[in-house]
C-alpha atoms as a PDB file:
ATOM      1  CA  UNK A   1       0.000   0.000   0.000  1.00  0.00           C
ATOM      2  CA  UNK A   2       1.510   3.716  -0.988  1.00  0.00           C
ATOM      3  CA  UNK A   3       0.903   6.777   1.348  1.00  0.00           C
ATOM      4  CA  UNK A   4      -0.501   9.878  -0.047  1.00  0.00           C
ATOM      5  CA  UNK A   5      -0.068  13.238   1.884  1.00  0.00           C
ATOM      6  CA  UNK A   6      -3.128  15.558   1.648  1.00  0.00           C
ATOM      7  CA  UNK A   7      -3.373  18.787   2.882  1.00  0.00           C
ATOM      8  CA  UNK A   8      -7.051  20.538   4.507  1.00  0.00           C
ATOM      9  CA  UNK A   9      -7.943  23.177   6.033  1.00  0.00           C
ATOM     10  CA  UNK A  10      -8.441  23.202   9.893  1.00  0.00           C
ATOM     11  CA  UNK A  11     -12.258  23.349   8.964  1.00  0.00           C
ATOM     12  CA  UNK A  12     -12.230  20.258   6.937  1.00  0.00           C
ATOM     13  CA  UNK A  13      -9.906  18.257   9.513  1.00  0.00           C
ATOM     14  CA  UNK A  14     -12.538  19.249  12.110  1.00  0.00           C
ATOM     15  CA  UNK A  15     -15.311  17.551  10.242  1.00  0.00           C
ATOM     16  CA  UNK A  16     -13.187  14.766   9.455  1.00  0.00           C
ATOM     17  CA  UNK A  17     -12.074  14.383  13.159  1.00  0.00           C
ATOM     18  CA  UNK A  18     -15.783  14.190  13.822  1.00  0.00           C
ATOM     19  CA  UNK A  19     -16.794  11.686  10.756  1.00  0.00           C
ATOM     20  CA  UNK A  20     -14.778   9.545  12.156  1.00  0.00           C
ATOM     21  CA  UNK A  21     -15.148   9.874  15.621  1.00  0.00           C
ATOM     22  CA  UNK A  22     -19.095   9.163  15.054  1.00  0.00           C
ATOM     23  CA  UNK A  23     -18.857   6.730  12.216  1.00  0.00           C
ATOM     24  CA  UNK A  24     -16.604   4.318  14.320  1.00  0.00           C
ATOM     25  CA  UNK A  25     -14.224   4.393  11.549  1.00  0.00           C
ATOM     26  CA  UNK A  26     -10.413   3.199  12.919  1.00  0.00           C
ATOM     27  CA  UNK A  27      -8.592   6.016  11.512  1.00  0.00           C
ATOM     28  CA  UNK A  28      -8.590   8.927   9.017  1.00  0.00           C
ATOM     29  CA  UNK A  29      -7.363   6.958   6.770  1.00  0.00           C
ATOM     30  CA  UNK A  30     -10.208   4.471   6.924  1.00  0.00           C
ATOM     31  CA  UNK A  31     -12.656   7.408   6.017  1.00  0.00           C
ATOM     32  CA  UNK A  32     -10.965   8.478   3.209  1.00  0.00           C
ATOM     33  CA  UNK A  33     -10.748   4.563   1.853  1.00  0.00           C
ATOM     34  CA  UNK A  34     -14.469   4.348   2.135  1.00  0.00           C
ATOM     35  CA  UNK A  35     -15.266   7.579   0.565  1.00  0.00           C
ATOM     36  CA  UNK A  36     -12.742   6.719  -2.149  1.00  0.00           C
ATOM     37  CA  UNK A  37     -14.395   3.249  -2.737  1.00  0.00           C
ATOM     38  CA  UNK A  38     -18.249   5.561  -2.920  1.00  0.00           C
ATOM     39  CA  UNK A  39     -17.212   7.630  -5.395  1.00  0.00           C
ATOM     40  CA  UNK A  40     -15.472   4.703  -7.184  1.00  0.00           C
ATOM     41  CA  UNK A  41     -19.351   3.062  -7.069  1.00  0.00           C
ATOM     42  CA  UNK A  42     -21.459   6.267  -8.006  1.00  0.00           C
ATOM     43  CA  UNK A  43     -19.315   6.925 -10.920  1.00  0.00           C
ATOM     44  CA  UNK A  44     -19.849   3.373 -12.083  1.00  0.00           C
ATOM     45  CA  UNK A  45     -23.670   3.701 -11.574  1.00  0.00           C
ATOM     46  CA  UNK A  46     -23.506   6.990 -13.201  1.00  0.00           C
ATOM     47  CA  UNK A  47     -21.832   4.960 -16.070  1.00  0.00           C
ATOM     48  CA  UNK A  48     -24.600   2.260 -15.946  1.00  0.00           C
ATOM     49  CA  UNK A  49     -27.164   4.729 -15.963  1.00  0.00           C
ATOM     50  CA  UNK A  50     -25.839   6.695 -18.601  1.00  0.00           C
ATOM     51  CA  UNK A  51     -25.643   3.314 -20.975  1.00  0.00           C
ATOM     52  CA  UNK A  52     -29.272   2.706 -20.259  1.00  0.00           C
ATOM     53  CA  UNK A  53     -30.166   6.215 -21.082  1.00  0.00           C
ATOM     54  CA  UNK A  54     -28.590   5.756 -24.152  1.00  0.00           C
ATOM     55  CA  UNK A  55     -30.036   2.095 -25.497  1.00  0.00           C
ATOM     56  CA  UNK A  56     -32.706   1.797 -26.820  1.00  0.00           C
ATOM     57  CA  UNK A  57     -35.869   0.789 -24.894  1.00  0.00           C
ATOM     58  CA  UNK A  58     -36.312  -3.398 -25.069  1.00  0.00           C
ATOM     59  CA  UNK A  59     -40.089  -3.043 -24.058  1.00  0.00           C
ATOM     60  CA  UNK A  60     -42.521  -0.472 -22.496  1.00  0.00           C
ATOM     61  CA  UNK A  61     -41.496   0.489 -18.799  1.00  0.00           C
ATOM     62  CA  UNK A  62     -45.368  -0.184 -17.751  1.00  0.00           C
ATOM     63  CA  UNK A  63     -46.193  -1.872 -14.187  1.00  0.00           C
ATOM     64  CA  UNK A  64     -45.324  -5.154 -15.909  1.00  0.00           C
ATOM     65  CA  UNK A  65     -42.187  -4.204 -16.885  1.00  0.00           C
ATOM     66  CA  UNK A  66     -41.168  -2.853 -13.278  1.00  0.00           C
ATOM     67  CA  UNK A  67     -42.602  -5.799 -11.244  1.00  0.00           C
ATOM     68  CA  UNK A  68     -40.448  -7.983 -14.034  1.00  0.00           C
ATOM     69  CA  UNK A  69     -37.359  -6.177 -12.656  1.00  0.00           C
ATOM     70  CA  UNK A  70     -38.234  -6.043  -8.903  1.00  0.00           C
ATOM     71  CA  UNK A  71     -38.541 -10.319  -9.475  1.00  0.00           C
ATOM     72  CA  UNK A  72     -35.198 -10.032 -10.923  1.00  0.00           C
ATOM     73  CA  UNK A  73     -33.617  -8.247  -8.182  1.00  0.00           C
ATOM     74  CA  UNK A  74     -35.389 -10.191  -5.358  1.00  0.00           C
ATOM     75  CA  UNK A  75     -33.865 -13.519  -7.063  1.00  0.00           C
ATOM     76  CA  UNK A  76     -30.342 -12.307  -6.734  1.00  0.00           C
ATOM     77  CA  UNK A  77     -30.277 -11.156  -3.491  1.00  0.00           C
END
């Protein structure tokens, strides 16, 4: 694992301090991980979401077509 030095203002190390004194997170570093890893995630949903936007539509999104995808979901999880 590398080390990266970041610099903050005294505000933003206060609220940082706090995250992760209330979040139960180990260590600053910890925080920063997870946030990394969430912003990793939302920019690959954005991606998804973006790709959908831009196919074309396979069938109407009616009630059907919704309770088809909520069945989908429920039988991966």
């Amino acid at each position: 694992m590398t080390t990266m030095n970041v610099s903050l203002p005294d505000e933003l190390k206060g609220f940082v301090d706090e995250r992760v004194d209330q979040s139960g997170y180990g260590s600053t570093s910890e925080y920063v991980r997870d946030l990394i890893r969430r912003d990793r995630e939302r920019q690959a949903l954005r991606g998804l979401i973006i790709e959908g936007l831009e196919s074309n539509p396979s069938q109407p999104a009616d009630d059907a077509y919704f309770e088809g995808l909520r069945r989908e979901i429920s039988a991966r999880d």
